[in-house]
C-alpha atoms as a PDB file:
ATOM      1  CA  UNK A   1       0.000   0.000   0.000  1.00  0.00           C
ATOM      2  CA  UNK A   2       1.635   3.324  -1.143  1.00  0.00           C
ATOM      3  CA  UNK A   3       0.173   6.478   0.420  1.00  0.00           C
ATOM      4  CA  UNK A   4      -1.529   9.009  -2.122  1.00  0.00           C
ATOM      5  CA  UNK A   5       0.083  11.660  -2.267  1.00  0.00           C
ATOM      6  CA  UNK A   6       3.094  13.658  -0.252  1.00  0.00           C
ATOM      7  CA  UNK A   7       0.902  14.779   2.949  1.00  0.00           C
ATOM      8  CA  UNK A   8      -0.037  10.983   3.317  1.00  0.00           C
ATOM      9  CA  UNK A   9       3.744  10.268   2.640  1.00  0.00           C
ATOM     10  CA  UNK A  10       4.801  12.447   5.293  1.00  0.00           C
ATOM     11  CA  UNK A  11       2.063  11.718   7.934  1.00  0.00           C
ATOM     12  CA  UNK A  12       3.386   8.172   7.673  1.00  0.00           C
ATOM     13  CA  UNK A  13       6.697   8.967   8.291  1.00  0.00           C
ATOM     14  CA  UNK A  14       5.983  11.339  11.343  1.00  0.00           C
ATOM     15  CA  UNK A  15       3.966   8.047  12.726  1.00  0.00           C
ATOM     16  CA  UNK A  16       7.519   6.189  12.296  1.00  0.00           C
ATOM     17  CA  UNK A  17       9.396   8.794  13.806  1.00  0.00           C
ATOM     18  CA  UNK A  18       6.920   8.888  16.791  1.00  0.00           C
ATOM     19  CA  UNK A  19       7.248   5.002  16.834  1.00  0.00           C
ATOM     20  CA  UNK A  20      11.384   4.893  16.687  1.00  0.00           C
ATOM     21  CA  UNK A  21      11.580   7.983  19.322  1.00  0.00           C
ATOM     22  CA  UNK A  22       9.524   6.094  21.840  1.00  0.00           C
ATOM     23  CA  UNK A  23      11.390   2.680  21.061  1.00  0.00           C
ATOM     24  CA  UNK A  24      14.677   4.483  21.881  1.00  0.00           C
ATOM     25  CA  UNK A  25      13.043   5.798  25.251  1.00  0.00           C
ATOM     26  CA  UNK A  26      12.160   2.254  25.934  1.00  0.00           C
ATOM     27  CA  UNK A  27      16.149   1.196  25.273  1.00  0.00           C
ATOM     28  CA  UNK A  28      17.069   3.618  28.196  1.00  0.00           C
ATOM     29  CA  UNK A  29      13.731   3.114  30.271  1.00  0.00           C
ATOM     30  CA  UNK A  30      12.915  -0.426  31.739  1.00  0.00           C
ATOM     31  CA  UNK A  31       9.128   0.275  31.653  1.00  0.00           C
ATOM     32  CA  UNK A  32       8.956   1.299  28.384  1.00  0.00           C
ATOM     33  CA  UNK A  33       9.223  -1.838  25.568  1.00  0.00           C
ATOM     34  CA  UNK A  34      11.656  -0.970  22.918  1.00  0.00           C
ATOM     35  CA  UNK A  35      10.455  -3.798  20.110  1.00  0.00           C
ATOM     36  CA  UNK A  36       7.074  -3.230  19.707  1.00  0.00           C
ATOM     37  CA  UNK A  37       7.586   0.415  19.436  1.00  0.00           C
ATOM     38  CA  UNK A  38       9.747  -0.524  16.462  1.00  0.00           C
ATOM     39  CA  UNK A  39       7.314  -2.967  15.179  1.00  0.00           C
ATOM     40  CA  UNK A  40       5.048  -0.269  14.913  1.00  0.00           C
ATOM     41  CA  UNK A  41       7.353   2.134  13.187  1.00  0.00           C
ATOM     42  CA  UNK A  42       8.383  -0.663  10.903  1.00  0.00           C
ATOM     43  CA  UNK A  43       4.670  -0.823  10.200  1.00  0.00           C
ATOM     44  CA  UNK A  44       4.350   2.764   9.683  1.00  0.00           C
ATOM     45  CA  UNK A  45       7.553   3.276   7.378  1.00  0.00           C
ATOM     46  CA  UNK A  46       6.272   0.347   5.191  1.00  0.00           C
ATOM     47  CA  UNK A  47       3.720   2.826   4.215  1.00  0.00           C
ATOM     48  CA  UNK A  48       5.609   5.836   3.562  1.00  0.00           C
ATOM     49  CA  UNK A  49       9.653   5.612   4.253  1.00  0.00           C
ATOM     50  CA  UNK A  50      10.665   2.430   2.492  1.00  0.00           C
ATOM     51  CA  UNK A  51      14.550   3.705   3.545  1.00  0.00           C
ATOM     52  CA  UNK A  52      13.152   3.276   7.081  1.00  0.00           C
ATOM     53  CA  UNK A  53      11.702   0.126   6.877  1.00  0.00           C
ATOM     54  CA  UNK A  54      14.866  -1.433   5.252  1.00  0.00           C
ATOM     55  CA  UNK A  55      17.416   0.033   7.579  1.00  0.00           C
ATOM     56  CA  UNK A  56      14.968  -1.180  10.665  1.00  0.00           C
ATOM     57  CA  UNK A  57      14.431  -4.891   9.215  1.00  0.00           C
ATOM     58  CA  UNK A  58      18.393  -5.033   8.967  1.00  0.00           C
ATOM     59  CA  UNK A  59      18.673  -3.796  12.243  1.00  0.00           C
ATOM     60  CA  UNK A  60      21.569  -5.600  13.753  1.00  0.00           C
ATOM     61  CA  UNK A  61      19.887  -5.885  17.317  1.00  0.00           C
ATOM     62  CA  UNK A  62      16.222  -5.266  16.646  1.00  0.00           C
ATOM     63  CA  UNK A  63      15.895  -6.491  12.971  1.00  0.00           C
ATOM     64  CA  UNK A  64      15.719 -10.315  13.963  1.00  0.00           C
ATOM     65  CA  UNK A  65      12.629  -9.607  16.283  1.00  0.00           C
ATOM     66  CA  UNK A  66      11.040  -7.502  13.755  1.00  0.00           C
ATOM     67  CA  UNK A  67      11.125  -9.627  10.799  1.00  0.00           C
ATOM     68  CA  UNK A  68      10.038 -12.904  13.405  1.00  0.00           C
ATOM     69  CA  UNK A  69       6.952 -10.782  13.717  1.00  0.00           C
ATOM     70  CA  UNK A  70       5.950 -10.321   9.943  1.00  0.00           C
ATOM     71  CA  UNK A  71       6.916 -13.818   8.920  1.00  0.00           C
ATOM     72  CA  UNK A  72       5.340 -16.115  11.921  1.00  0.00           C
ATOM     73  CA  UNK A  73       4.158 -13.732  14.474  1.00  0.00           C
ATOM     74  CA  UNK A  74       6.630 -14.925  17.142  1.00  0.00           C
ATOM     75  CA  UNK A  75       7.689 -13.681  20.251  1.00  0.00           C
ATOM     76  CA  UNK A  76      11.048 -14.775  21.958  1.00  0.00           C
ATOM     77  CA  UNK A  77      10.398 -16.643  24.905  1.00  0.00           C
ATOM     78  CA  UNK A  78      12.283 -14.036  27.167  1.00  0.00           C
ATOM     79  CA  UNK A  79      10.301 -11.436  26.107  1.00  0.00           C
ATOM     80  CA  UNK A  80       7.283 -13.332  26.694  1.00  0.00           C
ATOM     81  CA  UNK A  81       8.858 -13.723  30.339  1.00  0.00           C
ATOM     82  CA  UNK A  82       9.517  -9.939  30.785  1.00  0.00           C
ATOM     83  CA  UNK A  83       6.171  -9.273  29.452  1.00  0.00           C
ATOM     84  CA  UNK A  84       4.749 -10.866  31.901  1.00  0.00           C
ATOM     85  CA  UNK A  85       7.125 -10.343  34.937  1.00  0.00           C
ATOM     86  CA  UNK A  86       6.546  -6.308  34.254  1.00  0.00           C
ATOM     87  CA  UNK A  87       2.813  -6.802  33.734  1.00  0.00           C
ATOM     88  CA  UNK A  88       2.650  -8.905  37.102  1.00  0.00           C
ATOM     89  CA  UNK A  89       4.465  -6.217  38.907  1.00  0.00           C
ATOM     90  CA  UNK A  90       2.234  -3.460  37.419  1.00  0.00           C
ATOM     91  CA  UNK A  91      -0.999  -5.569  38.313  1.00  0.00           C
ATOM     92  CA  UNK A  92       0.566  -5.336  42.226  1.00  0.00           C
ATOM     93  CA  UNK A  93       1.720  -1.591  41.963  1.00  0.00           C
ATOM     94  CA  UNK A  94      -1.706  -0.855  40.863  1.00  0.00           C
ATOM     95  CA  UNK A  95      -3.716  -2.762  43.607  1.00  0.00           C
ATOM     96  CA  UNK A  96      -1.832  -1.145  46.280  1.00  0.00           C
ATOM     97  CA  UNK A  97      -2.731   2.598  44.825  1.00  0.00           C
ATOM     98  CA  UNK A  98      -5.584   4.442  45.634  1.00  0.00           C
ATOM     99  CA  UNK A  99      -7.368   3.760  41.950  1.00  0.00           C
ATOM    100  CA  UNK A 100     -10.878   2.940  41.798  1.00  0.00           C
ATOM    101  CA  UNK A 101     -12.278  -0.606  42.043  1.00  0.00           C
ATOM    102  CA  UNK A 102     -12.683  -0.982  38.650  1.00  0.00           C
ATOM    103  CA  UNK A 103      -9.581   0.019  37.540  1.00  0.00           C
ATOM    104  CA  UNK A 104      -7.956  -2.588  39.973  1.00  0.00           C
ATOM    105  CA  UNK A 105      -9.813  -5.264  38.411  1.00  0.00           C
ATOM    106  CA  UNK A 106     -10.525  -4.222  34.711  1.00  0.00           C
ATOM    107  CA  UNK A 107      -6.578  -2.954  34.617  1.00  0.00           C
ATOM    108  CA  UNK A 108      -5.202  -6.637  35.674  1.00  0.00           C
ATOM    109  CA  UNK A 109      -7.974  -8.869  34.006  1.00  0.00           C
ATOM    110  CA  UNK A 110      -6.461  -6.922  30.285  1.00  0.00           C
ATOM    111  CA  UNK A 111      -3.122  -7.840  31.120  1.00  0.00           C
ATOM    112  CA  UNK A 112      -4.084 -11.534  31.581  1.00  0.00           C
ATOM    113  CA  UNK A 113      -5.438 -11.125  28.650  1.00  0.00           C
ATOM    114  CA  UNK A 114      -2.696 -10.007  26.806  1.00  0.00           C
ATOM    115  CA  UNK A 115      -0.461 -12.545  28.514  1.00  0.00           C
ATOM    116  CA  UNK A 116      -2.490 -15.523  27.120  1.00  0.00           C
ATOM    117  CA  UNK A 117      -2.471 -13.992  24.046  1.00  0.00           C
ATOM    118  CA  UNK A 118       1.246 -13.623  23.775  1.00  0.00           C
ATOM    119  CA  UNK A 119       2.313 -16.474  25.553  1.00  0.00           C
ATOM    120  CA  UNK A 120       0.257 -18.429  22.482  1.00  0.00           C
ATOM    121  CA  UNK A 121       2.156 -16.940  19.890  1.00  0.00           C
ATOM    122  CA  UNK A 122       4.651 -19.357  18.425  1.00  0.00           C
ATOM    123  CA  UNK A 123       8.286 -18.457  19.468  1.00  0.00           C
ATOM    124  CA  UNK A 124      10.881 -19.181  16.684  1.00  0.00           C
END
């Protein structure tokens, strides 16, 4: 899908700029992923910044991840494990705050969620 014209063009590659910036906050920041920021802006540049794209799929630290995703949807198994250690630890953080009820449960029942889903997505 190419975009249709150079505002659509450009839109998408502010959306990959947006998507690389917070992925390189997340490299510094432990509660802040780094790969599916870049998944996202991998996404977004295959839309508008083919240059982007490219130089993120050969990534030599993130590129492996990235292209796992497109081709079979996988998720390294430490990842999966960080996933859920962080989202276990948020879950706690959370119930011990002052947030209403249903944010203590709703908040926690998504993030099981989201841990069954990923830890059913193939690995290699």
């Amino acid at each position: 899908m190419q975009p249709k014209g150079p505002v659509a063009r450009l839109l998408w590659r502010v959306l990959a700029l947006v998507f690389v910036a917070l992925g390189l906050i997340g490299a510094f920041l432990p509660v802040l992923p780094t790969v599916p920021f870049l998944l996202a802006a991998a996404w977004a540049a295959r839309h508008g910044w083919p240059a982007l794209e490219r130089w993120l799929l050969e990534h030599p630290r993130y590129g492996e991840y990235i292209r796992r995703w497109r081709e079979r949807g996988a998720v390294p198994r430490r990842a999966k494990w960080t996933a859920t250690v962080m989202m276990t630890f948020s879950a706690l953080v959370l119930l011990a705050t002052g947030a209403p009820v249903a944010v203590k449960i709703g908040a926690p029942l998504f993030m099981a969620a989201v841990a069954i889903w990923l830890w059913r997505r193939p690995e290699q």
